[in-house]
C-alpha atoms as a PDB file:
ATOM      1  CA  UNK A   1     -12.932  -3.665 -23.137  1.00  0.00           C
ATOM      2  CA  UNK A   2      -9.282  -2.989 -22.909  1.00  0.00           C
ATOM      3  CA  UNK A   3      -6.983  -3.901 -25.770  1.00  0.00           C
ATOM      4  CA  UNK A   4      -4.136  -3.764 -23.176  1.00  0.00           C
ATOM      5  CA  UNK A   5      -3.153  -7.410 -21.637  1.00  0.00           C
ATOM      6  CA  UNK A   6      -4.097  -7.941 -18.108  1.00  0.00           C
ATOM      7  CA  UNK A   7      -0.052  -7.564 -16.757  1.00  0.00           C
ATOM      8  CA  UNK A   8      -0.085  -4.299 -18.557  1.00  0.00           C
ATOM      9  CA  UNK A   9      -3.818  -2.485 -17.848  1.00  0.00           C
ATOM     10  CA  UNK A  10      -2.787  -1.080 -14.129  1.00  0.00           C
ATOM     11  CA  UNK A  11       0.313   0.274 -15.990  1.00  0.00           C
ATOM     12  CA  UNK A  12      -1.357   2.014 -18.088  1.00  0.00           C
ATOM     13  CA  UNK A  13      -3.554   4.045 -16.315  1.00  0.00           C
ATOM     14  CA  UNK A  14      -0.978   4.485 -13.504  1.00  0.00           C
ATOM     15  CA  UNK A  15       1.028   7.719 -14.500  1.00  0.00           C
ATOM     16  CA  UNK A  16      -1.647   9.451 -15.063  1.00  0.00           C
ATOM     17  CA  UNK A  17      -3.497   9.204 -12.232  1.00  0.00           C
ATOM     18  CA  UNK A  18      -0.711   9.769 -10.169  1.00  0.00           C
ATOM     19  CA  UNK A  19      -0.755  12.944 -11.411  1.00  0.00           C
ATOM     20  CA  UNK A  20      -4.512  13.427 -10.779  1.00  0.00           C
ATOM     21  CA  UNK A  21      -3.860  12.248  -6.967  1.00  0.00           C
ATOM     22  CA  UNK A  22      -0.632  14.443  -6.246  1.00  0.00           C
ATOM     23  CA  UNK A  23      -3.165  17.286  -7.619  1.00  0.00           C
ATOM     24  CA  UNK A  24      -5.516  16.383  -5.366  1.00  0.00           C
ATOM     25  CA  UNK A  25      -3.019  15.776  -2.193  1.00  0.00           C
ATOM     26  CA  UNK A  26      -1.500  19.312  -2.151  1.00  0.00           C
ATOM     27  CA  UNK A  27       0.714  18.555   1.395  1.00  0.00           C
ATOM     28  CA  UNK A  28      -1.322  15.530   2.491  1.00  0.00           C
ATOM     29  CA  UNK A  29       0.206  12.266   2.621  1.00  0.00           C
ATOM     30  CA  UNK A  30      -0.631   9.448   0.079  1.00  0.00           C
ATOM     31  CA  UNK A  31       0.621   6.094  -1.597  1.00  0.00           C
ATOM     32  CA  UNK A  32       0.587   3.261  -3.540  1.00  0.00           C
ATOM     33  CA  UNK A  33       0.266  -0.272  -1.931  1.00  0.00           C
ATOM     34  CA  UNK A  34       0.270  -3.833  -2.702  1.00  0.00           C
ATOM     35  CA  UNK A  35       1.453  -5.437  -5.240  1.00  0.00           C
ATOM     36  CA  UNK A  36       1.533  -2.467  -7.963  1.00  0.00           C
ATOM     37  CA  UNK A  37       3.608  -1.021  -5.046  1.00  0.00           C
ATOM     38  CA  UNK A  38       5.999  -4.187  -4.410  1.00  0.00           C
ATOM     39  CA  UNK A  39       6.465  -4.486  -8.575  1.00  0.00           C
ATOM     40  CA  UNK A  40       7.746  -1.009  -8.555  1.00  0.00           C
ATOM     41  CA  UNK A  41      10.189  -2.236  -6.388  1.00  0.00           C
ATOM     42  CA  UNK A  42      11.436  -5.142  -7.770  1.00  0.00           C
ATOM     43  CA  UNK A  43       9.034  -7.861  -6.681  1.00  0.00           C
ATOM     44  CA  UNK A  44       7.152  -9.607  -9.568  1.00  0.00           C
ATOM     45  CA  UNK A  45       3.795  -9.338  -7.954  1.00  0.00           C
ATOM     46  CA  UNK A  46       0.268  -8.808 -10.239  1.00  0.00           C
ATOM     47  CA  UNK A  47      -2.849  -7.644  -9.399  1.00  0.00           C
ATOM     48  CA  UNK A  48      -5.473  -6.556 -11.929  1.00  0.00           C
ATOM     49  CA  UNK A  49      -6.287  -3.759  -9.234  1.00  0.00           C
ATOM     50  CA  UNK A  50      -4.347   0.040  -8.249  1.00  0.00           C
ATOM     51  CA  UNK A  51      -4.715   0.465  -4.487  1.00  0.00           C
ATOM     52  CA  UNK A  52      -3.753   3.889  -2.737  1.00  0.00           C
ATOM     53  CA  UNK A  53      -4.112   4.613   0.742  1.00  0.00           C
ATOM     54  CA  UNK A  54      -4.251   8.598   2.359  1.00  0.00           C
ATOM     55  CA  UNK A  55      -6.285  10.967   4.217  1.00  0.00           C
ATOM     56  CA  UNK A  56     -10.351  11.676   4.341  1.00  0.00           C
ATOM     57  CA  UNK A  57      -8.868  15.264   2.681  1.00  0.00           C
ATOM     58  CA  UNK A  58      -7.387  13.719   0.433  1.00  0.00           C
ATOM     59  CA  UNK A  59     -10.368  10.857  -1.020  1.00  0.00           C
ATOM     60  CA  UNK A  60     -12.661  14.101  -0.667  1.00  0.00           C
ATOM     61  CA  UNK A  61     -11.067  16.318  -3.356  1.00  0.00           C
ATOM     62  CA  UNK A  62     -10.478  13.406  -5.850  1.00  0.00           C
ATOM     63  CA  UNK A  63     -14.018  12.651  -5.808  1.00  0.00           C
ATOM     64  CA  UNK A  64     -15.001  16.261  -6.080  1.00  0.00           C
ATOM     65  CA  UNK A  65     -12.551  16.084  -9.095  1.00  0.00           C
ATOM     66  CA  UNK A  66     -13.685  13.135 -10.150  1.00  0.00           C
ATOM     67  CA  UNK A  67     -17.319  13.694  -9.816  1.00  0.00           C
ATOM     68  CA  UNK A  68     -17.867  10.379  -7.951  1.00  0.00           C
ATOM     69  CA  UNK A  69     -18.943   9.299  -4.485  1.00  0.00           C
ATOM     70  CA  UNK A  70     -17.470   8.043  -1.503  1.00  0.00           C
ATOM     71  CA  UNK A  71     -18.575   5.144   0.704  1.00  0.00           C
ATOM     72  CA  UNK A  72     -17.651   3.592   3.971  1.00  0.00           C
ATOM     73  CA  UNK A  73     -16.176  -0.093   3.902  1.00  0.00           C
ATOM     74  CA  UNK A  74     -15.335  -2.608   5.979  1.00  0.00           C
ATOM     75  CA  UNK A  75     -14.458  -5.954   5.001  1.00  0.00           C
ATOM     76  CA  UNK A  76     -12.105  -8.830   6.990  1.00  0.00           C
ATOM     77  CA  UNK A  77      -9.427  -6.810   6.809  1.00  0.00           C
ATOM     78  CA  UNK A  78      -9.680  -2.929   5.874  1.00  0.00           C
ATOM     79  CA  UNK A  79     -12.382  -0.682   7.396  1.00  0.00           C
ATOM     80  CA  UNK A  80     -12.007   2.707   5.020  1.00  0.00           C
ATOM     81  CA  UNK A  81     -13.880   5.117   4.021  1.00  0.00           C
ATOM     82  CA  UNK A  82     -13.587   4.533   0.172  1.00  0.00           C
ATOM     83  CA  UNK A  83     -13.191   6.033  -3.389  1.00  0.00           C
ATOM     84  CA  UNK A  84     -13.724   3.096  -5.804  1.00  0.00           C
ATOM     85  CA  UNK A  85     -14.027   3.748  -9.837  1.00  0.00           C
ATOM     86  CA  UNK A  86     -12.492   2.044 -12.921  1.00  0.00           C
ATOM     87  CA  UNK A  87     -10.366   3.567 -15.323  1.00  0.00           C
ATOM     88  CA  UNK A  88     -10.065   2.548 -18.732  1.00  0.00           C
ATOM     89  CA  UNK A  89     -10.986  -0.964 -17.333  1.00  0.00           C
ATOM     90  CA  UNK A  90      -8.228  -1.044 -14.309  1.00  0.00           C
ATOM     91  CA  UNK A  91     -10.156  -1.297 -10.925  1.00  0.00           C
ATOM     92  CA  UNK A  92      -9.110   1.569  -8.765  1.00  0.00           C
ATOM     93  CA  UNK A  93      -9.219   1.534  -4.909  1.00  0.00           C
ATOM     94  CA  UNK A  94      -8.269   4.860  -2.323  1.00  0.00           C
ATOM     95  CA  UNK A  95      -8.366   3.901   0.893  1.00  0.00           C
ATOM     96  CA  UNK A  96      -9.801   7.371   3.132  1.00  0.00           C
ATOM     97  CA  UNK A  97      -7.886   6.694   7.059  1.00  0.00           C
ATOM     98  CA  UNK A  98      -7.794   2.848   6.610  1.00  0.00           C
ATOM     99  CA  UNK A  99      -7.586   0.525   9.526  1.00  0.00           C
ATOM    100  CA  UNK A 100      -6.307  -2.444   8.307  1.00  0.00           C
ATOM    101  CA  UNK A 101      -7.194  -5.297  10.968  1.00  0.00           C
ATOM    102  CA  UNK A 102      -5.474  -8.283  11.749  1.00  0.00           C
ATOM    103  CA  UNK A 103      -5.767 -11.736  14.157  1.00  0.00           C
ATOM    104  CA  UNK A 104      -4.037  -9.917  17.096  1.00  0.00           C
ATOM    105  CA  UNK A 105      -3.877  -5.973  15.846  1.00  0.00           C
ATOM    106  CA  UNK A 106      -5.183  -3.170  13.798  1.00  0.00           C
ATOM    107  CA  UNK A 107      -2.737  -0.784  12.267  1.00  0.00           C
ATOM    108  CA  UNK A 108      -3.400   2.940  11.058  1.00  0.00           C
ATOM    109  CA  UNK A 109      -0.863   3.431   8.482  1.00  0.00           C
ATOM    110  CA  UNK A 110      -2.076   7.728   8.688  1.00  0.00           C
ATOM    111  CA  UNK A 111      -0.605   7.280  12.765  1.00  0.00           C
ATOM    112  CA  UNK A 112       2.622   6.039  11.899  1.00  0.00           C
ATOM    113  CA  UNK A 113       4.937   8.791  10.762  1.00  0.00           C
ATOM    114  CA  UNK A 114       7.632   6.449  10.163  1.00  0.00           C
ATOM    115  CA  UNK A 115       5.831   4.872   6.983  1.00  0.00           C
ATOM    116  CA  UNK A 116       5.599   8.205   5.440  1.00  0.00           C
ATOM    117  CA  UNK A 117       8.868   9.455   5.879  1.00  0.00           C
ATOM    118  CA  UNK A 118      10.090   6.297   4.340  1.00  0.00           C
ATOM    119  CA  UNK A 119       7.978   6.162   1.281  1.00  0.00           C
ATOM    120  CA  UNK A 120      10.181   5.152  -1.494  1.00  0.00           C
ATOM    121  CA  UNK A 121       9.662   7.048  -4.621  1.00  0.00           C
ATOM    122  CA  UNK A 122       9.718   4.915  -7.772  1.00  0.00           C
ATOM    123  CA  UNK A 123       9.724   6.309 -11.334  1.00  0.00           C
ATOM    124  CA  UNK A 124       7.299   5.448 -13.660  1.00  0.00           C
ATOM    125  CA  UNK A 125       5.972   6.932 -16.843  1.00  0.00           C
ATOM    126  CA  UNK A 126       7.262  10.375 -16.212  1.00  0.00           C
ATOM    127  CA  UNK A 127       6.284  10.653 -12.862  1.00  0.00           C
ATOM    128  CA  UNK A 128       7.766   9.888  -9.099  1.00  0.00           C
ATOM    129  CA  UNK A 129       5.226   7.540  -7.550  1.00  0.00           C
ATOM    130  CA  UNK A 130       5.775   7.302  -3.815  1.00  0.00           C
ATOM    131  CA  UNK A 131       5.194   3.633  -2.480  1.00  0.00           C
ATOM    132  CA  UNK A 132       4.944   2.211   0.826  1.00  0.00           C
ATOM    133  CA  UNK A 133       8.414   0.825   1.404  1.00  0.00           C
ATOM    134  CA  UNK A 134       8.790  -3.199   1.655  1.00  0.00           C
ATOM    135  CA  UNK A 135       9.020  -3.347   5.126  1.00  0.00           C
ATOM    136  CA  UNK A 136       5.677  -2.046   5.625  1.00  0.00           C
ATOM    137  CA  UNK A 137       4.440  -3.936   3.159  1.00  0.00           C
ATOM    138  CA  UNK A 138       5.729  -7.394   5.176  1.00  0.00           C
ATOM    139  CA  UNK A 139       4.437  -6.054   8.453  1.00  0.00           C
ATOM    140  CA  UNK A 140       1.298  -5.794   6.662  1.00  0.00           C
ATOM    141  CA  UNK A 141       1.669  -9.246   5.621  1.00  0.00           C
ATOM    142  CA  UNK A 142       2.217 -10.601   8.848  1.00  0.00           C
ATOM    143  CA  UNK A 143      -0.717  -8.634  10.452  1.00  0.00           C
ATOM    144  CA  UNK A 144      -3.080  -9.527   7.907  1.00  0.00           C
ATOM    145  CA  UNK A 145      -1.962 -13.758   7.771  1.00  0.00           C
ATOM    146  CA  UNK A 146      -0.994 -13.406   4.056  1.00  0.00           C
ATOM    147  CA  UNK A 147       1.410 -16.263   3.892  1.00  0.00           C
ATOM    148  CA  UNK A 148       1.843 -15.883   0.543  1.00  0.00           C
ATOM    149  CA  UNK A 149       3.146 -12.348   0.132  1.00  0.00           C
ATOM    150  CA  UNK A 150       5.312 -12.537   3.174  1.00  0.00           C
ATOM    151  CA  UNK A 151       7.095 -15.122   1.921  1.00  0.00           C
ATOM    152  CA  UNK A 152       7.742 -13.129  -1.251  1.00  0.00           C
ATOM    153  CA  UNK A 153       8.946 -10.173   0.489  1.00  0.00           C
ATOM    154  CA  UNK A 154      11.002 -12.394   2.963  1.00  0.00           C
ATOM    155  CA  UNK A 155      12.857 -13.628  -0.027  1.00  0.00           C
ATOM    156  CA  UNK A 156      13.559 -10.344  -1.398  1.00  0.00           C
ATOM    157  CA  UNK A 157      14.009  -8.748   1.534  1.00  0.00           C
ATOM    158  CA  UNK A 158      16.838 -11.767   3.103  1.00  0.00           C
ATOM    159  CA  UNK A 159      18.673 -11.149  -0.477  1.00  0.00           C
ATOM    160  CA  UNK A 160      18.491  -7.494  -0.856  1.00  0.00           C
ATOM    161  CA  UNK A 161      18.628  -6.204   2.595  1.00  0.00           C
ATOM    162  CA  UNK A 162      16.212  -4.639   5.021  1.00  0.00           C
ATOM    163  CA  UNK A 163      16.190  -1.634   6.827  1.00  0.00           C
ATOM    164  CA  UNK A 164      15.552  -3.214  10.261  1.00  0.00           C
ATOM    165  CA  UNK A 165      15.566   0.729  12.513  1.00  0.00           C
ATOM    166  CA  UNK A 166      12.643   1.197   9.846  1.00  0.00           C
ATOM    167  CA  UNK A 167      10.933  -2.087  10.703  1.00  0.00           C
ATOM    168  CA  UNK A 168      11.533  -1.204  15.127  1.00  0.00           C
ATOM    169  CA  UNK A 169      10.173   1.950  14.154  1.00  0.00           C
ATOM    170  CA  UNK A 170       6.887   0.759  12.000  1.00  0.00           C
ATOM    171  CA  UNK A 171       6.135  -1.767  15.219  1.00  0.00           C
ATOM    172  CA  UNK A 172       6.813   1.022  17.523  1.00  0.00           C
ATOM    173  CA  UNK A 173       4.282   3.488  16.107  1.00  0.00           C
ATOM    174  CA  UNK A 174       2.079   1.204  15.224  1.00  0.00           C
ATOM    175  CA  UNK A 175       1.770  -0.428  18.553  1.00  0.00           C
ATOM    176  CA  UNK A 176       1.811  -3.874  17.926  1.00  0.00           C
ATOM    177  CA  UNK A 177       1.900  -6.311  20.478  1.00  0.00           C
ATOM    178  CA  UNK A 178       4.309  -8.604  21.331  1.00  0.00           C
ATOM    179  CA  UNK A 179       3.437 -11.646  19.086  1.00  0.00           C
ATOM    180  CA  UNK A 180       3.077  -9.509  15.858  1.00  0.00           C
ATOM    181  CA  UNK A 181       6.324  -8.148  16.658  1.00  0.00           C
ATOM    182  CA  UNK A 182       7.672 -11.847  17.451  1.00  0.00           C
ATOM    183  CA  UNK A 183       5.946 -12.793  14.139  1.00  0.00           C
ATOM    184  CA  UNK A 184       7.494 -10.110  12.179  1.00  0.00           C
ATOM    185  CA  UNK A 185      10.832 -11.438  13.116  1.00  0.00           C
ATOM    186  CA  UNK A 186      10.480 -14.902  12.745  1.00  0.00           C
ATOM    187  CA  UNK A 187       9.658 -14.152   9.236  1.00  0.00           C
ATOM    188  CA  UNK A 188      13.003 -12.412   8.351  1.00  0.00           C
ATOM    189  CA  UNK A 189      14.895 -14.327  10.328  1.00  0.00           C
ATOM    190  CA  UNK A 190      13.485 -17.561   8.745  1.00  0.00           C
ATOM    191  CA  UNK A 191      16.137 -19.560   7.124  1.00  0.00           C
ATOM    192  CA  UNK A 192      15.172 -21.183   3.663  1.00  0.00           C
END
């Protein structure tokens, strides 16, 4: 049992692992999501879990490193193959190719080059963690009916500023239809 309190357990596994995934990345793509991801960035959001999301390369040689197995997933919402272990108590989730499915659409986040050129890179504990940016993390949102956490990040988002090219671009590549799109808009554009 951890000694850590729950706000603080994620945190302290989290630098180190990154290190253990950029290792095990070399050139392929990879990052942090929910709400470890949106706290990085300013958004008070807890989970007791650590969520990544990359390539089948990627999940391969961290469980080859790790000496643990993968398995294929699908729930509601995310079909995956999957790397699931804890460390030092904090759940840990890497999401192999994920398809995260929605009411009206599925998005692969690995087919939408935008997402990864736009990863923002938050320090933490010595190292550069790259997270999905916040507009990703709303279209998400949106997509997966989480009322909740859009809300959140349409707060933020109305008082810090969005990058709305990034959020054409995300819809775009991740060929939405036309309600998600109309969705992700009403969102922002919601007045409080």
């Amino acid at each position: 049992m951890s000694d850590k309190p729950a706000a603080e357990a994620p945190d302290s596994v989290l630098g180190p692992l990154v290190r253990v995934i950029d290792e095990a990345s070399g050139d392929e793509p990879w990052a942090l999501i929910g709400s470890t991801s949106l706290r990085l960035q300013g958004i008070p959001s807890h989970s007791p879990n650590l969520e990544f999301i990359t390539s089948a390369a990627v999940v391969e040689a961290l469980a080859s490193m790790l000496g643990l197995e993968t398995d294929r997933n699908r729930s509601q919402n995310i079909a995956a193959t999957r790397l699931q272990f804890l460390r030092h108590g904090v759940p840990v989730f890497v999401f192999a190719e994920p398809i995260f499915h929605g009411r009206y659409d599925s998005l692969k986040p690995l087919e939408i080059p935008s997402l990864w050129d736009a990863r923002v890179r938050s320090d933490y504990d010595g190292v550069r963690v790259p997270c999905t940016p916040l507009e990703w993390e709303l279209l998400l949102s949106v997509i997966l009916q989480a009322r909740q956490r859009a809300e959140l990040l349409r707060q933020h988002l109305r008082t810090r500023g969005f990058d709305s090219r990034l959020i054409v671009r995300l819809l775009r590549e991740g060929h939405v239809d036309r309600e998600t799109e109309e969705a992700v808009w009403s969102v922002l554009e919601h007045e409080d």
